[in-house]
PDB file of N, CA and C in Angstrom:
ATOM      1  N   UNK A   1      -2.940  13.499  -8.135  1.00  0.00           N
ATOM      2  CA  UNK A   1      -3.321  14.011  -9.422  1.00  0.00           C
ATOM      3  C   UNK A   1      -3.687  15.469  -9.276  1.00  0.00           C
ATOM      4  N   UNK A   2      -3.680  15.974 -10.399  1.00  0.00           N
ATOM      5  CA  UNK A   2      -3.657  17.603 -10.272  1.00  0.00           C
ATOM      6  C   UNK A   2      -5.485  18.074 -11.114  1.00  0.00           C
ATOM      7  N   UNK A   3      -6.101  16.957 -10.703  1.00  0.00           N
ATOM      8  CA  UNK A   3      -7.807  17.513 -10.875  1.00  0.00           C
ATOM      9  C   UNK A   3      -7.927  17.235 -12.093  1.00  0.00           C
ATOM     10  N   UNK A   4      -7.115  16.977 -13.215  1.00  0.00           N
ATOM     11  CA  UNK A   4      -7.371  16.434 -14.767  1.00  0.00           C
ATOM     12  C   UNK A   4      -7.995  15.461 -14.549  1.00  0.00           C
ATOM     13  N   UNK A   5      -9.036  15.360 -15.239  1.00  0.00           N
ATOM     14  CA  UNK A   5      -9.748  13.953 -15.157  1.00  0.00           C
ATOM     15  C   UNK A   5      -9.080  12.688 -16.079  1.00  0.00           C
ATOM     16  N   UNK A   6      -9.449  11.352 -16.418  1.00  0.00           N
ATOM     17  CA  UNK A   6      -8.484  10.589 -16.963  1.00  0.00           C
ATOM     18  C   UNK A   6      -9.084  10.455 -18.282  1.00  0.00           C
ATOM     19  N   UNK A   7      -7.936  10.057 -19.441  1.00  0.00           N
ATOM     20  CA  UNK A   7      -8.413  10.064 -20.720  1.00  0.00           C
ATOM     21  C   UNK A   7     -10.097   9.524 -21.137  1.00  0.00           C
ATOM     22  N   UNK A   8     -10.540   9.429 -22.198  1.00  0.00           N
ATOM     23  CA  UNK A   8     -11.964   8.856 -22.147  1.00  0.00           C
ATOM     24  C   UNK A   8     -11.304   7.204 -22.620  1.00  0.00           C
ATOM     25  N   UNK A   9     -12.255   6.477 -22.117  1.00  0.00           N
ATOM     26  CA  UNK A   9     -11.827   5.034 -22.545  1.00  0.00           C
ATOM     27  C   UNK A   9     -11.398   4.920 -21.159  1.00  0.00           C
ATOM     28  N   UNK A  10     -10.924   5.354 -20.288  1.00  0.00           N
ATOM     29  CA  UNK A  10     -10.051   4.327 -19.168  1.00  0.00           C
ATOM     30  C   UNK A  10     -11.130   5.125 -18.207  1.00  0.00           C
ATOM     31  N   UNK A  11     -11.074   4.325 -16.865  1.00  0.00           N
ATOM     32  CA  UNK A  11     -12.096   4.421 -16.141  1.00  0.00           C
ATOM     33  C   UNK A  11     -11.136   5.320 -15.050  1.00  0.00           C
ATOM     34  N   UNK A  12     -11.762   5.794 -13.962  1.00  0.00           N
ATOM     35  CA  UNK A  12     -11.267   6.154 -12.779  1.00  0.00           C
ATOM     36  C   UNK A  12     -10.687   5.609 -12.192  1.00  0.00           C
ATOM     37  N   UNK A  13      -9.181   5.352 -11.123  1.00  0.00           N
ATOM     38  CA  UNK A  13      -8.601   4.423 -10.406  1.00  0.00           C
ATOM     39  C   UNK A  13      -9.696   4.852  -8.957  1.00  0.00           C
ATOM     40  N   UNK A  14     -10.431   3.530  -8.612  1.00  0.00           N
ATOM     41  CA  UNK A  14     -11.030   3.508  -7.347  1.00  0.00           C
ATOM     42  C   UNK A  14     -10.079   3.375  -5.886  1.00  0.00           C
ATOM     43  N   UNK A  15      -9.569   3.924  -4.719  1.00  0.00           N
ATOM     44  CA  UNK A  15      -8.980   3.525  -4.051  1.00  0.00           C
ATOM     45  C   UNK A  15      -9.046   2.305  -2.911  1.00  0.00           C
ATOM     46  N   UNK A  16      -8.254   1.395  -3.376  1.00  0.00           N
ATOM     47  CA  UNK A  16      -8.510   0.118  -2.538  1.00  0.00           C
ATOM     48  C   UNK A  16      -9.044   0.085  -0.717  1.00  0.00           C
ATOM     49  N   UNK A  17      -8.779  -0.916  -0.477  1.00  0.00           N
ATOM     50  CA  UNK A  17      -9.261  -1.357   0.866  1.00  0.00           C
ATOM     51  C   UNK A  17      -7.902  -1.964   1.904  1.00  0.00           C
ATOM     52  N   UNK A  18      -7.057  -2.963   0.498  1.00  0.00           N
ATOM     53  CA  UNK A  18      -6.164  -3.463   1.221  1.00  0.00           C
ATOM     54  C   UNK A  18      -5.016  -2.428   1.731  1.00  0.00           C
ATOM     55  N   UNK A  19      -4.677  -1.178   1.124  1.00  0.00           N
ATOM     56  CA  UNK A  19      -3.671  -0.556   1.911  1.00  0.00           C
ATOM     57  C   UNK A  19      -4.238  -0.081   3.525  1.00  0.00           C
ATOM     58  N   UNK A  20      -5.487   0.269   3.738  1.00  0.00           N
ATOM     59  CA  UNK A  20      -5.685   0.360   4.799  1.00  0.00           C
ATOM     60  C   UNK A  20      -5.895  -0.766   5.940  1.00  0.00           C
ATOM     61  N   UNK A  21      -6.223  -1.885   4.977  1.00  0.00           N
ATOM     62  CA  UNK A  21      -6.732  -2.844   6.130  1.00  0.00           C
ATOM     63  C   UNK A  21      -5.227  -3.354   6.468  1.00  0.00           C
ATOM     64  N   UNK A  22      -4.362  -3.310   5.640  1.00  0.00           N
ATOM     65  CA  UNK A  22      -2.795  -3.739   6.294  1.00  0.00           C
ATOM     66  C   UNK A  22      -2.451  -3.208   7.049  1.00  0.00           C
ATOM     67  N   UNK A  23      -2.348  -2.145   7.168  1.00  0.00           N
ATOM     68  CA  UNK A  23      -1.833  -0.865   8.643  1.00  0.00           C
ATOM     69  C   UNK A  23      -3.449  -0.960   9.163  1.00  0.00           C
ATOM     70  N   UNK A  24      -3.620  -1.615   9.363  1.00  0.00           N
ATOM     71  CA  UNK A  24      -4.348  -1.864  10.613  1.00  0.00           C
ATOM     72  C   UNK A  24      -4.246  -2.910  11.490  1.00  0.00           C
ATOM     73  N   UNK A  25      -4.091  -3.519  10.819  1.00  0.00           N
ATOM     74  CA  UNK A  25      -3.494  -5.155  11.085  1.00  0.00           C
ATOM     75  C   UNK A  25      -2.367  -4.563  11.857  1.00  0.00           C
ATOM     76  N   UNK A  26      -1.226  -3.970  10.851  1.00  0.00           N
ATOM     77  CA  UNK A  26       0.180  -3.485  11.939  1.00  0.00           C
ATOM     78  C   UNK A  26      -0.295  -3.180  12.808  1.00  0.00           C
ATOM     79  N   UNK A  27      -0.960  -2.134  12.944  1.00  0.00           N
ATOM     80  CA  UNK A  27      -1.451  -1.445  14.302  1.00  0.00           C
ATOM     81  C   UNK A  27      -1.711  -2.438  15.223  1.00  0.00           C
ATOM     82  N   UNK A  28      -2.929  -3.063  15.028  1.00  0.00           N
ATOM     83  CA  UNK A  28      -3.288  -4.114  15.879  1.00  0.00           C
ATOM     84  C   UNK A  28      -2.239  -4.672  16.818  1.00  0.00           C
ATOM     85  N   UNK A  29      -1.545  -5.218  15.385  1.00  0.00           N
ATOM     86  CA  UNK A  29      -0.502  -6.352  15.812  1.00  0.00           C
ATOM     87  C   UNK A  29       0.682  -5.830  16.892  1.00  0.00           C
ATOM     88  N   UNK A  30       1.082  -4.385  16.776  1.00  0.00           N
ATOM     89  CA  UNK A  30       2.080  -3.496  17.986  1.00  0.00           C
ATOM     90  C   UNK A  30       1.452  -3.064  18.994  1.00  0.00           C
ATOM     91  N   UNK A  31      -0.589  -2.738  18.975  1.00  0.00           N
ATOM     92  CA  UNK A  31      -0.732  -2.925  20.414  1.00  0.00           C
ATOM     93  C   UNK A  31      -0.750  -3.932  20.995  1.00  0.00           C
ATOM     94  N   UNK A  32      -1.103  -5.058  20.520  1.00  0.00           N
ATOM     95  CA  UNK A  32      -1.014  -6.058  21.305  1.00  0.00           C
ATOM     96  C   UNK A  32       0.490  -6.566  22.143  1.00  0.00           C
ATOM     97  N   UNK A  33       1.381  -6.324  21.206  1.00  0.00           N
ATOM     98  CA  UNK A  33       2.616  -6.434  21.560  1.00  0.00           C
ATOM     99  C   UNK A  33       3.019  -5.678  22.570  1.00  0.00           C
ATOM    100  N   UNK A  34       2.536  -4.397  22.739  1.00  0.00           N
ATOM    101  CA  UNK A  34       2.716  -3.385  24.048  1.00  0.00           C
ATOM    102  C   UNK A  34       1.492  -3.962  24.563  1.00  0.00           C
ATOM    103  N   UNK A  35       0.334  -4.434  24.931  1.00  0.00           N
ATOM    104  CA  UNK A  35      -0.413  -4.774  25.835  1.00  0.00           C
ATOM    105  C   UNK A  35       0.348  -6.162  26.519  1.00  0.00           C
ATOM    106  N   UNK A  36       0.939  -7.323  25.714  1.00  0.00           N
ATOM    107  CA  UNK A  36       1.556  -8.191  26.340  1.00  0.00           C
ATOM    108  C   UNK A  36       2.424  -7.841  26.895  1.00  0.00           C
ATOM    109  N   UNK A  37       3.631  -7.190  26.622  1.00  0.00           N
ATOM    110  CA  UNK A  37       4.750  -6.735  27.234  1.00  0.00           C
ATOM    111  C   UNK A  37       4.470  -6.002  28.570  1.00  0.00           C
ATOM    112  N   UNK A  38       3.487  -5.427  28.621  1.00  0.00           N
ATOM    113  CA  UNK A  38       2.944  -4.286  29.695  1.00  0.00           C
ATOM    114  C   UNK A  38       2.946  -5.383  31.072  1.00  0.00           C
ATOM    115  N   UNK A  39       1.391  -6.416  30.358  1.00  0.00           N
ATOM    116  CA  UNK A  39       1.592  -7.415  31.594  1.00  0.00           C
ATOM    117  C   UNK A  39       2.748  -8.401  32.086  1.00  0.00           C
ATOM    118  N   UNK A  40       3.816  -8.730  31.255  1.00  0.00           N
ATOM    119  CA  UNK A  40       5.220  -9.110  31.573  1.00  0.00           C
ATOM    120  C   UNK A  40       5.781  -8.149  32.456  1.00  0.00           C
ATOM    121  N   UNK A  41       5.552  -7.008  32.355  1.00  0.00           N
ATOM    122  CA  UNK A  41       6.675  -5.857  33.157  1.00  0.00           C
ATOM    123  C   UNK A  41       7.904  -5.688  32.120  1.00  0.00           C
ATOM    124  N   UNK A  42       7.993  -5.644  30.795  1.00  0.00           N
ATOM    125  CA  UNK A  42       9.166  -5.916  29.633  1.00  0.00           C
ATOM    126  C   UNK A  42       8.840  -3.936  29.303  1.00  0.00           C
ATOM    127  N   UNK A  43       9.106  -3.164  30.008  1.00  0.00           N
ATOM    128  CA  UNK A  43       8.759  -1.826  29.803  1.00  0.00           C
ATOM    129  C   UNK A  43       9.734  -1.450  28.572  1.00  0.00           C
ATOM    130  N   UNK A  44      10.547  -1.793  28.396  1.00  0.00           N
ATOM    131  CA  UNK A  44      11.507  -1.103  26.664  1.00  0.00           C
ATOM    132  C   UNK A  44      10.063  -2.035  25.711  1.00  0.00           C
ATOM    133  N   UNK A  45       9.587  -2.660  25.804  1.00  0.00           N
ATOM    134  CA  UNK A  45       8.404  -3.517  24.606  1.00  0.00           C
ATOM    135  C   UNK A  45       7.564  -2.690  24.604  1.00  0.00           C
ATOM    136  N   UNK A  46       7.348  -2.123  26.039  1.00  0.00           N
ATOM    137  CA  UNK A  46       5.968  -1.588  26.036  1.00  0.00           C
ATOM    138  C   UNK A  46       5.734  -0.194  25.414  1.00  0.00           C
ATOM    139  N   UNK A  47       7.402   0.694  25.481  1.00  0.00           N
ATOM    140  CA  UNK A  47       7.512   2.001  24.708  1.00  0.00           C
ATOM    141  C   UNK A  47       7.087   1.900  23.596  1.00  0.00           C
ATOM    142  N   UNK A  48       8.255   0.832  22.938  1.00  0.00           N
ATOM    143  CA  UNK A  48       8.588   0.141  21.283  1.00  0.00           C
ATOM    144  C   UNK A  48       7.204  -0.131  20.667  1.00  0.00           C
ATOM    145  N   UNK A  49       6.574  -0.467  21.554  1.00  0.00           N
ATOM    146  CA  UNK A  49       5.375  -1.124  20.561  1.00  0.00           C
ATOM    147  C   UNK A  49       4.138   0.297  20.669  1.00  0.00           C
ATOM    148  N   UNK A  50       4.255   0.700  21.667  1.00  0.00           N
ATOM    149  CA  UNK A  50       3.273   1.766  21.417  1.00  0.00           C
ATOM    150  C   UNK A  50       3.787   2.686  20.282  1.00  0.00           C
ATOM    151  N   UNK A  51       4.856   3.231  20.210  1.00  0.00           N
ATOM    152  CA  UNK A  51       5.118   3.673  19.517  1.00  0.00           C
ATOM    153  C   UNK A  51       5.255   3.324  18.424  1.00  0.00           C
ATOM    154  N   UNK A  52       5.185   2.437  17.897  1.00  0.00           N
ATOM    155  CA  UNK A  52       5.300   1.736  16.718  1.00  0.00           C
ATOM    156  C   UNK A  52       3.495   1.980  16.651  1.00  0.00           C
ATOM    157  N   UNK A  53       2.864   1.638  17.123  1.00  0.00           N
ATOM    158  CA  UNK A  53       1.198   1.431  17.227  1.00  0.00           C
ATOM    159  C   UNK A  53       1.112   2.502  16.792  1.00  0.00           C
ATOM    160  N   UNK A  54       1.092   4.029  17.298  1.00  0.00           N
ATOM    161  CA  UNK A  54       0.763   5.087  16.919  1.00  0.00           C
ATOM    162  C   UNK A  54       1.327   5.488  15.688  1.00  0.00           C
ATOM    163  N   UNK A  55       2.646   5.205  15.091  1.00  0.00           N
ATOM    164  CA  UNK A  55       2.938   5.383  13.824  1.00  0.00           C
ATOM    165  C   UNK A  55       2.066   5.143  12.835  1.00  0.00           C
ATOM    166  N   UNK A  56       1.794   3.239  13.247  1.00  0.00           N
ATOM    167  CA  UNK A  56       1.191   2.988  11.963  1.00  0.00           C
ATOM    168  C   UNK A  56       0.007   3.424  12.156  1.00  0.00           C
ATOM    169  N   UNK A  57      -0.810   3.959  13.378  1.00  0.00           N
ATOM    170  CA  UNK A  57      -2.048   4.819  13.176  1.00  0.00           C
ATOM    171  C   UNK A  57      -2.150   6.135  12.501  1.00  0.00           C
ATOM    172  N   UNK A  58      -0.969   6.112  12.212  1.00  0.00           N
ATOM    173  CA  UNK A  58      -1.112   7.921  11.115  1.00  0.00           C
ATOM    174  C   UNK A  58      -1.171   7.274   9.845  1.00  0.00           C
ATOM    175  N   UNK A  59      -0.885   5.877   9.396  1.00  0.00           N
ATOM    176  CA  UNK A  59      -0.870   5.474   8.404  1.00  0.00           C
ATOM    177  C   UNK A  59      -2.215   5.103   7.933  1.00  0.00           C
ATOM    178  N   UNK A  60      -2.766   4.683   8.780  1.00  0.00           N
ATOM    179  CA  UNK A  60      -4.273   4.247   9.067  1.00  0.00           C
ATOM    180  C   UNK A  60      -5.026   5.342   8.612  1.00  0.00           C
ATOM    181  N   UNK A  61      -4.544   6.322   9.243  1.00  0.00           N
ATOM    182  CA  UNK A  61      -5.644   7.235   9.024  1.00  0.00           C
ATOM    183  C   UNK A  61      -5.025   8.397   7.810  1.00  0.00           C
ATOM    184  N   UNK A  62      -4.535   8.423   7.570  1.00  0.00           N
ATOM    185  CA  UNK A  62      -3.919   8.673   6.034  1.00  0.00           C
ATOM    186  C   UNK A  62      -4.874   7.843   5.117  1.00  0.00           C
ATOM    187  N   UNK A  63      -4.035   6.466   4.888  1.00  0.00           N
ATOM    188  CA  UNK A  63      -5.005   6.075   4.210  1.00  0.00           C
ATOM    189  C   UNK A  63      -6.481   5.767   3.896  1.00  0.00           C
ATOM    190  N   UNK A  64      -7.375   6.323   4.942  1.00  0.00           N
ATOM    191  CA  UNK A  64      -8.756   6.390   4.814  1.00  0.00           C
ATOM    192  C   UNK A  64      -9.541   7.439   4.716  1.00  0.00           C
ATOM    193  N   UNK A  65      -7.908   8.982   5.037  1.00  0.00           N
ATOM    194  CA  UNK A  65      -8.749  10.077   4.297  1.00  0.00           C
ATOM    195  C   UNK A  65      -9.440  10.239   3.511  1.00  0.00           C
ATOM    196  N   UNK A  66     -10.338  11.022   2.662  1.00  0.00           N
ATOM    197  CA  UNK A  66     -10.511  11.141   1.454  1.00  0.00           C
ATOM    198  C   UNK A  66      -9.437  12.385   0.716  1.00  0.00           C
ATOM    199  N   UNK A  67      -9.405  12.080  -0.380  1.00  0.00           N
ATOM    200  CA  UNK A  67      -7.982  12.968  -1.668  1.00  0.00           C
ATOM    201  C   UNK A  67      -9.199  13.770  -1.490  1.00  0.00           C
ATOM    202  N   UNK A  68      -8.585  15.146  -1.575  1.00  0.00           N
ATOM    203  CA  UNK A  68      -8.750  16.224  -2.677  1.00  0.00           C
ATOM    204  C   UNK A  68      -8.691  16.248  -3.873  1.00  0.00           C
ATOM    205  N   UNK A  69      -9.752  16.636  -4.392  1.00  0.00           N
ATOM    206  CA  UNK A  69      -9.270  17.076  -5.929  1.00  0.00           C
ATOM    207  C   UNK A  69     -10.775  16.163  -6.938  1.00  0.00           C
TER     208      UNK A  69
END
């Protein structure tokens, strides 16, 4: 939003909980997947999933910034 506040009568949109707590969960869920793989010795899992882990940690932390404005 560009700092306009919202008509009178409608309230503020509050920003939820569940978009963050889902990419966290992902997160979770791809380190673990590179922590299992690690102890297998499955080293292409162990790239894949870290990397996947750290993705959805920009998502994570995106979504718990606070907006401007």
């Amino acid at each position: 939003m560009s700092g306009v506040p919202p008509p009178a009568g409608r309230p503020r949109r509050r920003r939820g909980v569940a978009m963050p707590l889902l990419f966290l969960v992902l997160t979770s869920s791809f380190v673990a997947i590179a922590v299992f793989a690690l102890l297998a010795h499955q080293w292409v899992f162990v790239g894949v999933g870290a990397a996947l882990a750290s993705w959805m940690a920009t998502f994570v932390v995106h979504a718990l910034r606070p907006r401007r404005g």
